[in-house]
PDB file of N, CA and C in Angstrom:
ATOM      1  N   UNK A   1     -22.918   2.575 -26.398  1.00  0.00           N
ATOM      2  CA  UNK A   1     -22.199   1.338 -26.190  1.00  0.00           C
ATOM      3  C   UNK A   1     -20.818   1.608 -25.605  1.00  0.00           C
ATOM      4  N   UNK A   2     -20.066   2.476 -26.040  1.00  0.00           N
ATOM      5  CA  UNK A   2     -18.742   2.939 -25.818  1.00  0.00           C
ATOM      6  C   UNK A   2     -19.001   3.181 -24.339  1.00  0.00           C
ATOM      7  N   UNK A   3     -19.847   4.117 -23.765  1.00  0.00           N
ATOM      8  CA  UNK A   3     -20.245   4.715 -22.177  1.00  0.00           C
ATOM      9  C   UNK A   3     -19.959   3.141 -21.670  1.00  0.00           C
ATOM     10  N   UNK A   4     -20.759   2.149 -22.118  1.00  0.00           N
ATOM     11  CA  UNK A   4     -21.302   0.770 -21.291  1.00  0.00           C
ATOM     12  C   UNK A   4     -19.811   0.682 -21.111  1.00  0.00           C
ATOM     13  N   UNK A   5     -19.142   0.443 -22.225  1.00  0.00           N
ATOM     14  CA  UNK A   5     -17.821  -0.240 -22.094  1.00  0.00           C
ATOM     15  C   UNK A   5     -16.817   0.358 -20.982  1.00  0.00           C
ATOM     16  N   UNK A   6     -16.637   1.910 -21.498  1.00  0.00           N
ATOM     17  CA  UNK A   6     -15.925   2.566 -20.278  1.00  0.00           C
ATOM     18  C   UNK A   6     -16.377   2.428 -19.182  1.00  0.00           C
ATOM     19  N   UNK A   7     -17.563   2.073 -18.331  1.00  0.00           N
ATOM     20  CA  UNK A   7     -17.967   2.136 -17.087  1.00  0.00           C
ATOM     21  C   UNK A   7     -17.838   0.165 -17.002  1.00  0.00           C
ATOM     22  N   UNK A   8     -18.152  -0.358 -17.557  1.00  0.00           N
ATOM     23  CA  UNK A   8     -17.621  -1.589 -16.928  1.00  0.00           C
ATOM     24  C   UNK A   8     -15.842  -1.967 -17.001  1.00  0.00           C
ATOM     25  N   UNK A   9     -15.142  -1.392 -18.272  1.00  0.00           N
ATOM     26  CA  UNK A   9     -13.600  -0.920 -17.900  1.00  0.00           C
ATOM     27  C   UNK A   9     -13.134  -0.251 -16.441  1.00  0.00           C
ATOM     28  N   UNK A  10     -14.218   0.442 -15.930  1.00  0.00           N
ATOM     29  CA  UNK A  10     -13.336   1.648 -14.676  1.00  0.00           C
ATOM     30  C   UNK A  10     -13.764   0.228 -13.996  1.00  0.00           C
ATOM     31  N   UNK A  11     -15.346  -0.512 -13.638  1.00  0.00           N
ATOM     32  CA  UNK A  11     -15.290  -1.432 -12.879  1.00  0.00           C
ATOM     33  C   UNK A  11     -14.596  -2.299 -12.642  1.00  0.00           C
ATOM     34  N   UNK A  12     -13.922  -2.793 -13.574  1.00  0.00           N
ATOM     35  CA  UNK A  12     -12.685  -3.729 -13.748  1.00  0.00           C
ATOM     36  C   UNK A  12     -11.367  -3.165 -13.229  1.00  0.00           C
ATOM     37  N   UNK A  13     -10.787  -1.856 -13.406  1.00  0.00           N
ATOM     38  CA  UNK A  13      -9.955  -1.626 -13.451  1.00  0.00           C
ATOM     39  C   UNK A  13      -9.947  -1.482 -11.414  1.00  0.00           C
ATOM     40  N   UNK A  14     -10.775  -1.232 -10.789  1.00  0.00           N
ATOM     41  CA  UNK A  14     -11.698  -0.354  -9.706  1.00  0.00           C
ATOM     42  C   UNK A  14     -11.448  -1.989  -8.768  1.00  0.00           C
ATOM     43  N   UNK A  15     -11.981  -3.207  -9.529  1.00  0.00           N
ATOM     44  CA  UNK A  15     -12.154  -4.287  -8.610  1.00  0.00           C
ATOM     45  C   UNK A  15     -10.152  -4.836  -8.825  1.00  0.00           C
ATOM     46  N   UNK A  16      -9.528  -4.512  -9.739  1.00  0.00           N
ATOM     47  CA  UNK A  16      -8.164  -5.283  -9.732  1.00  0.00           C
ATOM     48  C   UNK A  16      -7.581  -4.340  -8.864  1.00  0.00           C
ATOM     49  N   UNK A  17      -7.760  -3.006  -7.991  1.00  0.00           N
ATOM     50  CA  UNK A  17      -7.163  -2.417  -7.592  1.00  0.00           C
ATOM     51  C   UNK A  17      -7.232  -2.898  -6.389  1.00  0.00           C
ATOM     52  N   UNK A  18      -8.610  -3.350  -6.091  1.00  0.00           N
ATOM     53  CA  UNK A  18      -9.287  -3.635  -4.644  1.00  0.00           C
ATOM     54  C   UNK A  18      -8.521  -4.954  -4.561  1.00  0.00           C
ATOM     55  N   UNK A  19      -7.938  -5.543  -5.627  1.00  0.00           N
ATOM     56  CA  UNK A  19      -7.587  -6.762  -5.442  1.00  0.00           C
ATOM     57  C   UNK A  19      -6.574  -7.096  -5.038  1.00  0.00           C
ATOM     58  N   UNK A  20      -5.816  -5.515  -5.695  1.00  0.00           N
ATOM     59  CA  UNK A  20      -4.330  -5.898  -4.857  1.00  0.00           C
ATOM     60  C   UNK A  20      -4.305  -5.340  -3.466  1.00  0.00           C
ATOM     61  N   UNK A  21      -4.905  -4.313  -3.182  1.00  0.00           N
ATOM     62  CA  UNK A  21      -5.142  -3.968  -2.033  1.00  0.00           C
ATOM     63  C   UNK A  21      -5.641  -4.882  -0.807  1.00  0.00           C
ATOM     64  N   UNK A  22      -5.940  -5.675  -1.573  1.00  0.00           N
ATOM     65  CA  UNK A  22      -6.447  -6.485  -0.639  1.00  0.00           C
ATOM     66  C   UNK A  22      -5.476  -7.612  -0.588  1.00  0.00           C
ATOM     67  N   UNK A  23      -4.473  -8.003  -1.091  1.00  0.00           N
ATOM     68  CA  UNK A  23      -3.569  -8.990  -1.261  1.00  0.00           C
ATOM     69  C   UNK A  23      -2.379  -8.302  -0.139  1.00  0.00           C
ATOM     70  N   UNK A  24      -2.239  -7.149  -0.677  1.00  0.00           N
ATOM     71  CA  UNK A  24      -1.459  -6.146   0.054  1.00  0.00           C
ATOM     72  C   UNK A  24      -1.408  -6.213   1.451  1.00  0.00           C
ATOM     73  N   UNK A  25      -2.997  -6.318   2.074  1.00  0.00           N
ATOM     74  CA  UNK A  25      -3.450  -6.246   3.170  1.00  0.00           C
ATOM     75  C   UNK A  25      -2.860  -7.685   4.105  1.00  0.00           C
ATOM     76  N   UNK A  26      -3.379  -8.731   3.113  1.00  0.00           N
ATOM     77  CA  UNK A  26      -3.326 -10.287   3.118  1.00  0.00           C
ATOM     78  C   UNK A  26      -1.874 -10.542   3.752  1.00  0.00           C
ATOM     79  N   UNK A  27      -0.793 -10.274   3.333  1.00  0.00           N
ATOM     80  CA  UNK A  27       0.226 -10.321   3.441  1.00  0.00           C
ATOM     81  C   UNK A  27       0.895  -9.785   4.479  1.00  0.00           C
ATOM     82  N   UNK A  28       0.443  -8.165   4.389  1.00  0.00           N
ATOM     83  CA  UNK A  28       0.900  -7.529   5.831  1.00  0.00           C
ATOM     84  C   UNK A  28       0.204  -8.297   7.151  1.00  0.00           C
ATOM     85  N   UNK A  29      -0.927  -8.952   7.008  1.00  0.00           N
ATOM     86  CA  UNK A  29      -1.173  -9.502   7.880  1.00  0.00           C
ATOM     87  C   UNK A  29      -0.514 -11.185   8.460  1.00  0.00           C
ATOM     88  N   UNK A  30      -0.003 -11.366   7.533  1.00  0.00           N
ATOM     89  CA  UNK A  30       0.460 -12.635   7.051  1.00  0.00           C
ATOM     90  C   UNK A  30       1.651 -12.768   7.990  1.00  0.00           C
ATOM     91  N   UNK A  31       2.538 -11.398   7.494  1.00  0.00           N
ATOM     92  CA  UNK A  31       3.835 -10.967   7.811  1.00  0.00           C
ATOM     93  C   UNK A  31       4.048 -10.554  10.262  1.00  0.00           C
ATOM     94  N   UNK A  32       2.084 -10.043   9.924  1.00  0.00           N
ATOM     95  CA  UNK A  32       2.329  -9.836  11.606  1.00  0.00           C
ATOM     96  C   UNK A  32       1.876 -10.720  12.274  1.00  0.00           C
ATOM     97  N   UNK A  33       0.728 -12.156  11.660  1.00  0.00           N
ATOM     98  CA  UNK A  33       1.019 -13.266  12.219  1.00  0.00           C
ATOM     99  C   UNK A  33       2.116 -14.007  12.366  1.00  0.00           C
ATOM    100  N   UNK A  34       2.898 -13.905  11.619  1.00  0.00           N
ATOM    101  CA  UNK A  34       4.727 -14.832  11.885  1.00  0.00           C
ATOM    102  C   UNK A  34       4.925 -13.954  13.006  1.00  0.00           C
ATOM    103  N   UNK A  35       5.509 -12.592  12.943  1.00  0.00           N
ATOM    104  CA  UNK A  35       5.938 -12.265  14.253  1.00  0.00           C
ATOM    105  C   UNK A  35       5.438 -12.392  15.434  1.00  0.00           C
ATOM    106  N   UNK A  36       4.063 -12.680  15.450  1.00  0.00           N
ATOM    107  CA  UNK A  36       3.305 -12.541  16.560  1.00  0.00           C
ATOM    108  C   UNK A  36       3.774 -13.993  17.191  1.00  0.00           C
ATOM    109  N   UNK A  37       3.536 -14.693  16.122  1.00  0.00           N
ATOM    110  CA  UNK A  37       3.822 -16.356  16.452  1.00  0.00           C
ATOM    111  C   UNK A  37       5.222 -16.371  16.638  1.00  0.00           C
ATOM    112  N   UNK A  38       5.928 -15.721  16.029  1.00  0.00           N
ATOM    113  CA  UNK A  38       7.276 -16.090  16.733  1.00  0.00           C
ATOM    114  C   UNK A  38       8.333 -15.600  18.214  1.00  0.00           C
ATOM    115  N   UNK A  39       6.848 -14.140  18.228  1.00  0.00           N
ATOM    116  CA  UNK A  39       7.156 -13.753  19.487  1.00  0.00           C
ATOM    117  C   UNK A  39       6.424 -14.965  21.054  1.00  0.00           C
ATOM    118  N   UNK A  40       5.546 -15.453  20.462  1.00  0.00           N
ATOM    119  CA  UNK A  40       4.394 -16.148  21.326  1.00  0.00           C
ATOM    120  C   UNK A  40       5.711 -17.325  21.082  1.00  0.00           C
ATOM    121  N   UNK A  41       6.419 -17.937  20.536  1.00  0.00           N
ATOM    122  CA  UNK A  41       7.443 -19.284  20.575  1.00  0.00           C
ATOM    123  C   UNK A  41       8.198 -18.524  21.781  1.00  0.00           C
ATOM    124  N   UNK A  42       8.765 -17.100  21.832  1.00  0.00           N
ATOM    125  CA  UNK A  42      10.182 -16.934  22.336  1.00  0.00           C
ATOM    126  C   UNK A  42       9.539 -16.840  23.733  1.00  0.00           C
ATOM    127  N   UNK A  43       8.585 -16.462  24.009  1.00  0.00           N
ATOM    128  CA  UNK A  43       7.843 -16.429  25.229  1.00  0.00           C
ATOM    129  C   UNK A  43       7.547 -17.767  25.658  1.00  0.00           C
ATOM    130  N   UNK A  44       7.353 -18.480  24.911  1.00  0.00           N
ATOM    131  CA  UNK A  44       6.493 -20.128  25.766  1.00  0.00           C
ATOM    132  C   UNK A  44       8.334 -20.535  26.089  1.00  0.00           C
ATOM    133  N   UNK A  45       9.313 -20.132  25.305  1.00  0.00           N
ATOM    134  CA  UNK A  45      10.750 -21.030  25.566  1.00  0.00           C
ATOM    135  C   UNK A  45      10.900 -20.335  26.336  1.00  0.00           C
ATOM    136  N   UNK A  46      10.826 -18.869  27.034  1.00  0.00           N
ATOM    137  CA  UNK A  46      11.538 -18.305  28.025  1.00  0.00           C
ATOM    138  C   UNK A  46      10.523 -18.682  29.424  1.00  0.00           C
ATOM    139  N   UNK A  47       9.032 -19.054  29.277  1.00  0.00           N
ATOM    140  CA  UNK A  47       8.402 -19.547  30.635  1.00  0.00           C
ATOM    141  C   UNK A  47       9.151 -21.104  30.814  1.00  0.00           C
ATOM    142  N   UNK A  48       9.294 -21.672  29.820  1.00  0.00           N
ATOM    143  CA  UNK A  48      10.088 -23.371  30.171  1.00  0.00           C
ATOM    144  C   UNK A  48      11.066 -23.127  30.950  1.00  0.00           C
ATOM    145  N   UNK A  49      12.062 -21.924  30.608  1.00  0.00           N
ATOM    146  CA  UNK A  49      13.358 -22.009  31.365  1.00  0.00           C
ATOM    147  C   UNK A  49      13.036 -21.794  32.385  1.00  0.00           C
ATOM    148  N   UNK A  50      11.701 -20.659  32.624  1.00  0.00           N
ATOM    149  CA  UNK A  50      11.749 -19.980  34.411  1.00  0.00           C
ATOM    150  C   UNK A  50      11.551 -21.225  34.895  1.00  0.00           C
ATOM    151  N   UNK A  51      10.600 -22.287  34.724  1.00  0.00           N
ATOM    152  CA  UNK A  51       9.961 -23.430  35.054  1.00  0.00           C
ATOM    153  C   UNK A  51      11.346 -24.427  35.224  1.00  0.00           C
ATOM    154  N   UNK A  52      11.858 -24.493  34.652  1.00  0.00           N
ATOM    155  CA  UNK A  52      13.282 -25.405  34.529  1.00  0.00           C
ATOM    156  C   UNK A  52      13.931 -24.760  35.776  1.00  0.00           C
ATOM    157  N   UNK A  53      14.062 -23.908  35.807  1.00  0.00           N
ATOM    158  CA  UNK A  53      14.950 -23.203  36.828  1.00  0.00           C
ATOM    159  C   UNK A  53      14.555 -22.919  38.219  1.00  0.00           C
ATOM    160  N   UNK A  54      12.869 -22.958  38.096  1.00  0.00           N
ATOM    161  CA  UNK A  54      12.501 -22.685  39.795  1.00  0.00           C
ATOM    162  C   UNK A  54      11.678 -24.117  40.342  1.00  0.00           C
ATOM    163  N   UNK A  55      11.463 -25.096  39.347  1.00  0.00           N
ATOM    164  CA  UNK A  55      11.102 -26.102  39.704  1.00  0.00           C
ATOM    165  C   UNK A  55      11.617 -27.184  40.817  1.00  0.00           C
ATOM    166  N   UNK A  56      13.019 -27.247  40.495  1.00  0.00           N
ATOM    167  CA  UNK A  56      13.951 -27.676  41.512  1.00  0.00           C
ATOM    168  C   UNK A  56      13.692 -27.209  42.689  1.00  0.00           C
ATOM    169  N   UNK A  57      13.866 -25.516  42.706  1.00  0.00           N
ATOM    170  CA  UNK A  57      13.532 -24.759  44.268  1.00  0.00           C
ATOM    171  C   UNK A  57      12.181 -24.852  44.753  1.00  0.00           C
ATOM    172  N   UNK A  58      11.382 -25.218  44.090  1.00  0.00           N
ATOM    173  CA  UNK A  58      10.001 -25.139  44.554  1.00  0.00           C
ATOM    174  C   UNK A  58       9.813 -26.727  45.199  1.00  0.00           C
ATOM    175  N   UNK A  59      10.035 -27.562  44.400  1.00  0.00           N
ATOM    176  CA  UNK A  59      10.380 -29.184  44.762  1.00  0.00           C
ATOM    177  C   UNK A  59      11.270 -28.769  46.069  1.00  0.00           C
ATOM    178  N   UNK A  60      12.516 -28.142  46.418  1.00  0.00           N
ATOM    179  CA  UNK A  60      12.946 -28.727  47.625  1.00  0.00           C
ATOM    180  C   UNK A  60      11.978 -27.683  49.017  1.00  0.00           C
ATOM    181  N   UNK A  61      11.432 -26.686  48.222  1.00  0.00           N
ATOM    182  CA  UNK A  61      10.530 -25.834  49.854  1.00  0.00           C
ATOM    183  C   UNK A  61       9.434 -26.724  49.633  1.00  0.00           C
ATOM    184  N   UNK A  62       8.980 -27.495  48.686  1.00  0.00           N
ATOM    185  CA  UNK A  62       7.734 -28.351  48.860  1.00  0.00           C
ATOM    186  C   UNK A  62       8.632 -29.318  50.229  1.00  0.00           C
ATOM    187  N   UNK A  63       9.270 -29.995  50.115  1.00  0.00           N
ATOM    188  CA  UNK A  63      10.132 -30.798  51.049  1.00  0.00           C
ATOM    189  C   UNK A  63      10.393 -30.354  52.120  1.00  0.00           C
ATOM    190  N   UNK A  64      11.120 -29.044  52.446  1.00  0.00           N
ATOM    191  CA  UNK A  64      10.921 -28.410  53.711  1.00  0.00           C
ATOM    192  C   UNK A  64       9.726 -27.953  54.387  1.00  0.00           C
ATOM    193  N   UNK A  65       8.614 -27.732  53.476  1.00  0.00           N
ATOM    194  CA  UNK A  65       7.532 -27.696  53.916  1.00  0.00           C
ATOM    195  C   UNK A  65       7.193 -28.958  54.840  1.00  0.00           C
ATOM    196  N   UNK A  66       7.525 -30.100  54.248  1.00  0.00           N
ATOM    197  CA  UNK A  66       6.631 -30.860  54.675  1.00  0.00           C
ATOM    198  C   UNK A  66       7.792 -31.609  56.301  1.00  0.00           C
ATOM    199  N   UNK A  67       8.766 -31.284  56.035  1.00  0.00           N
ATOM    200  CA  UNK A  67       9.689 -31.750  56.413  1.00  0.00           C
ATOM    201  C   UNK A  67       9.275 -30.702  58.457  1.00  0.00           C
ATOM    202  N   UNK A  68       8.844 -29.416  58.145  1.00  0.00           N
ATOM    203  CA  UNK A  68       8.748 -28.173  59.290  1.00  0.00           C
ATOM    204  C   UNK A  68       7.099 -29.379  59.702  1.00  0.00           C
ATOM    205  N   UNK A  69       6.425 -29.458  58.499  1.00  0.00           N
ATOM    206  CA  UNK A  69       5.224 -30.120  59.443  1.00  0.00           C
ATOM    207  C   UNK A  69       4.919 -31.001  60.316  1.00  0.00           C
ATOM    208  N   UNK A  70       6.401 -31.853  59.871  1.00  0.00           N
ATOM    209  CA  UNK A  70       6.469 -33.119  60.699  1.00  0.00           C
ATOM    210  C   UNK A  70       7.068 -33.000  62.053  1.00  0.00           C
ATOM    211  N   UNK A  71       7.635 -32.076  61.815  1.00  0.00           N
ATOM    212  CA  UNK A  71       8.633 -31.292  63.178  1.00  0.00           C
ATOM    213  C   UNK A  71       7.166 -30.953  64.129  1.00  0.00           C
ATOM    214  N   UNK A  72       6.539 -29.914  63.376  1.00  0.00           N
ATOM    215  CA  UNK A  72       5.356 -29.562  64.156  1.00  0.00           C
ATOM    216  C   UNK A  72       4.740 -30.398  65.024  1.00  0.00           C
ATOM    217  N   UNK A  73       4.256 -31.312  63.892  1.00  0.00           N
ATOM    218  CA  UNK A  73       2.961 -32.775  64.599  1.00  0.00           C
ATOM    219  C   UNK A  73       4.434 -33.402  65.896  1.00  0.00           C
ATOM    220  N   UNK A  74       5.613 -33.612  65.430  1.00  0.00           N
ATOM    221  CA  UNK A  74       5.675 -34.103  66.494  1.00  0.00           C
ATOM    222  C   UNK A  74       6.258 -32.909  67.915  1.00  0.00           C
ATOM    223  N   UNK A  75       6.243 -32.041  67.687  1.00  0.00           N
ATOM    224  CA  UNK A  75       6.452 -30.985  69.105  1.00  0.00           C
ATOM    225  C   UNK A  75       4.765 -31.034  70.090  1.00  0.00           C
ATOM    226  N   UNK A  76       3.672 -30.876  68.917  1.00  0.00           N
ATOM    227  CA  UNK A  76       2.744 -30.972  69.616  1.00  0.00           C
ATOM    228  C   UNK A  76       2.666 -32.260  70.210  1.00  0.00           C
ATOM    229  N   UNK A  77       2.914 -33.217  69.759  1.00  0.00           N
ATOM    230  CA  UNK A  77       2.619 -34.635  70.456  1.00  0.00           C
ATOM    231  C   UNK A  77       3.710 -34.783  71.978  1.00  0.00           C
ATOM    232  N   UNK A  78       4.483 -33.554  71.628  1.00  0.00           N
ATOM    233  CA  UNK A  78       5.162 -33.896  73.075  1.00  0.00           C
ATOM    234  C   UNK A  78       4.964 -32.970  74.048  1.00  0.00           C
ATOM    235  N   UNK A  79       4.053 -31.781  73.216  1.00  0.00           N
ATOM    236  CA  UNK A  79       3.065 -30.735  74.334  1.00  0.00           C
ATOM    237  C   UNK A  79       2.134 -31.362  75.048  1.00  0.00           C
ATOM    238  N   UNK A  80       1.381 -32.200  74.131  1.00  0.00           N
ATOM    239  CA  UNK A  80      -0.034 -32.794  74.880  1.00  0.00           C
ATOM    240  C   UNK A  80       0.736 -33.921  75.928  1.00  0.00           C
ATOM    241  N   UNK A  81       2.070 -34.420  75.989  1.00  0.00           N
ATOM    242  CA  UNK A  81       2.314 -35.680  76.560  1.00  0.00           C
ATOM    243  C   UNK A  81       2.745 -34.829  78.036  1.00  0.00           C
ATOM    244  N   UNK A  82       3.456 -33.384  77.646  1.00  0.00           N
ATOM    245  CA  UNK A  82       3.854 -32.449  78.287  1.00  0.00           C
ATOM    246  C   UNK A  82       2.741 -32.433  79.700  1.00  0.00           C
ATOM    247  N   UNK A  83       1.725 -31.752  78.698  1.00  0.00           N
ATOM    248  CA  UNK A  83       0.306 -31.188  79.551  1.00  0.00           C
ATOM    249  C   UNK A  83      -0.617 -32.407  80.465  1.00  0.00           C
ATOM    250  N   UNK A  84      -0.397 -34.010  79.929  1.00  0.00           N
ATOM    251  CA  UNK A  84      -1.207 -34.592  80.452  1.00  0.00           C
ATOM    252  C   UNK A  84      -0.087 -35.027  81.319  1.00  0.00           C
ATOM    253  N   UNK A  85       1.501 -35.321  81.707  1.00  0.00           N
ATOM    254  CA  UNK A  85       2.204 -35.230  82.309  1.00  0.00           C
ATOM    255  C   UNK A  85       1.939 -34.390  83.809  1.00  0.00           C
ATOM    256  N   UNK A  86       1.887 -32.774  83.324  1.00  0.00           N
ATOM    257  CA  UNK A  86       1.652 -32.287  84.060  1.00  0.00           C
ATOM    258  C   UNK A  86       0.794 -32.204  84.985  1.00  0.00           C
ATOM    259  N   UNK A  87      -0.354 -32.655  84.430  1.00  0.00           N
ATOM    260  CA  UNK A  87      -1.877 -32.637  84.624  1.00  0.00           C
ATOM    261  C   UNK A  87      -1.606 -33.972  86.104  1.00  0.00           C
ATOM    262  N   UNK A  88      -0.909 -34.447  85.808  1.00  0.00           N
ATOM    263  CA  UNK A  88      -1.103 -36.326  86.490  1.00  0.00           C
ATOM    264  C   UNK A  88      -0.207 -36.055  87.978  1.00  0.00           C
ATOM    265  N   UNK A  89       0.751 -35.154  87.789  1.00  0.00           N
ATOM    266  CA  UNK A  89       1.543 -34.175  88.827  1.00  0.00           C
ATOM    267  C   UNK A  89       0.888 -33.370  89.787  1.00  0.00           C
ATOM    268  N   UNK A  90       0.294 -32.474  88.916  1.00  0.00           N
ATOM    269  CA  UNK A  90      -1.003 -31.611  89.534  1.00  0.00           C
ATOM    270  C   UNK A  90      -1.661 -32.585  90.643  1.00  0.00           C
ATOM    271  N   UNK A  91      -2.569 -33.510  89.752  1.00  0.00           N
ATOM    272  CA  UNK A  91      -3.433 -34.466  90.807  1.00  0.00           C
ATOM    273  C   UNK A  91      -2.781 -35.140  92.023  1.00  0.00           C
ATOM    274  N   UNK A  92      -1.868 -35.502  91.481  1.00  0.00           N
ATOM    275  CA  UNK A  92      -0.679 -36.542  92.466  1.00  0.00           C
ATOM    276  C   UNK A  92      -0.947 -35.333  93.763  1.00  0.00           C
ATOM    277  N   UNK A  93       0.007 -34.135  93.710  1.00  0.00           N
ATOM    278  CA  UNK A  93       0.267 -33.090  94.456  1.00  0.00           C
ATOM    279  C   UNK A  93      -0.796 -32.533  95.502  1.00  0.00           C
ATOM    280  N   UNK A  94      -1.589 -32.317  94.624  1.00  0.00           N
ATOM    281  CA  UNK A  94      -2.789 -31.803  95.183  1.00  0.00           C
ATOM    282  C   UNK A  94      -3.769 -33.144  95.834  1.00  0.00           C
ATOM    283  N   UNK A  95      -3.858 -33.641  95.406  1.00  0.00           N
ATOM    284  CA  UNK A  95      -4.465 -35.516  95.391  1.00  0.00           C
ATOM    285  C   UNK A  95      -4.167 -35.519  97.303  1.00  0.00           C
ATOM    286  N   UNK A  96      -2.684 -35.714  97.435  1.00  0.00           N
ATOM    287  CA  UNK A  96      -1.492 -35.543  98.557  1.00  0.00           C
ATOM    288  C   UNK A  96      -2.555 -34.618  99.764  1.00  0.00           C
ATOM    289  N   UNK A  97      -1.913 -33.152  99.016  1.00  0.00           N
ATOM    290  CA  UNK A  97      -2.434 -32.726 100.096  1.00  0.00           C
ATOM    291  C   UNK A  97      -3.704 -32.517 100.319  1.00  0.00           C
ATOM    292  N   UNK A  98      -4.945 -32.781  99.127  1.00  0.00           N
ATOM    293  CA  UNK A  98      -6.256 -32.557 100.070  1.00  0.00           C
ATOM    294  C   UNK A  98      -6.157 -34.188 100.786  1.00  0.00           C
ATOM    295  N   UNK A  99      -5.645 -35.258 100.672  1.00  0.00           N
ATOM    296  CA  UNK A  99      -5.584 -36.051 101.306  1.00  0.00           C
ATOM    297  C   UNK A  99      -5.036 -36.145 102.911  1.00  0.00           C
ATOM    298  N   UNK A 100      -4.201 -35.116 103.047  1.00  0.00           N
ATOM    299  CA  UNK A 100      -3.605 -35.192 104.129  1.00  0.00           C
ATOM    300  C   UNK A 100      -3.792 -33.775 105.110  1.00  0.00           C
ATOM    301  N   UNK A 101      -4.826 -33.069 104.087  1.00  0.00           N
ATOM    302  CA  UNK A 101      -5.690 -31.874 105.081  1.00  0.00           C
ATOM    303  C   UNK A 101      -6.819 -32.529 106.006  1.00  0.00           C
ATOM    304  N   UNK A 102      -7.365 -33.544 105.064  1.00  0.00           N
ATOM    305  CA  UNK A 102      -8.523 -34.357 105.651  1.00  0.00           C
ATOM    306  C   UNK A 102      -8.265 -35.166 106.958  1.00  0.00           C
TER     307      UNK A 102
END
């Protein structure tokens, strides 16, 4: 009977050890979720600022962007007015003289 007792005593003594060990564990983990989470806060506040800070610049090259495109559309519109200009010159010219070879 005494054996029974000592071997369910070590079991007891065996599972309260595991218990703190395991509380132990609980905690240290406890302790590196806060930091983790408080490193993951200092990071989301330091992407807001980049965002705060390049948003403006990105908003005004969005604007110059669009601002160079409009420039574009209208240079080409005064190439093609250019080319069919030219084109109407050409004919005139040439128009002329195969007219006046004939």
């Amino acid at each position: 009977m005494n054996q029974r007792l000592d071997r369910i005593e070590a079991f007891l003594e065996r599972m309260a050890e595991q218990r703190e060990i395991d509380r132990q564990e609980i905690l240290a983990q406890r302790q590196v979720s806060q930091r983790e989470m408080a490193e993951l806060c200092s990071t989301v506040t330091s992407l807001v600022q980049v965002v705060a800070i390049h948003q403006p610049n990105f908003e005004r090259f969005i604007d110059q962007m669009n601002q160079i495109r409009t420039e574009n559309q209208q240079i080409w519109q005064e190439i093609r007015g250019l080319r069919t200009e030219s084109q109407r010159i050409l004919e005139h010219l040439f128009g002329r003289q195969g007219n006046g070879q004939e």
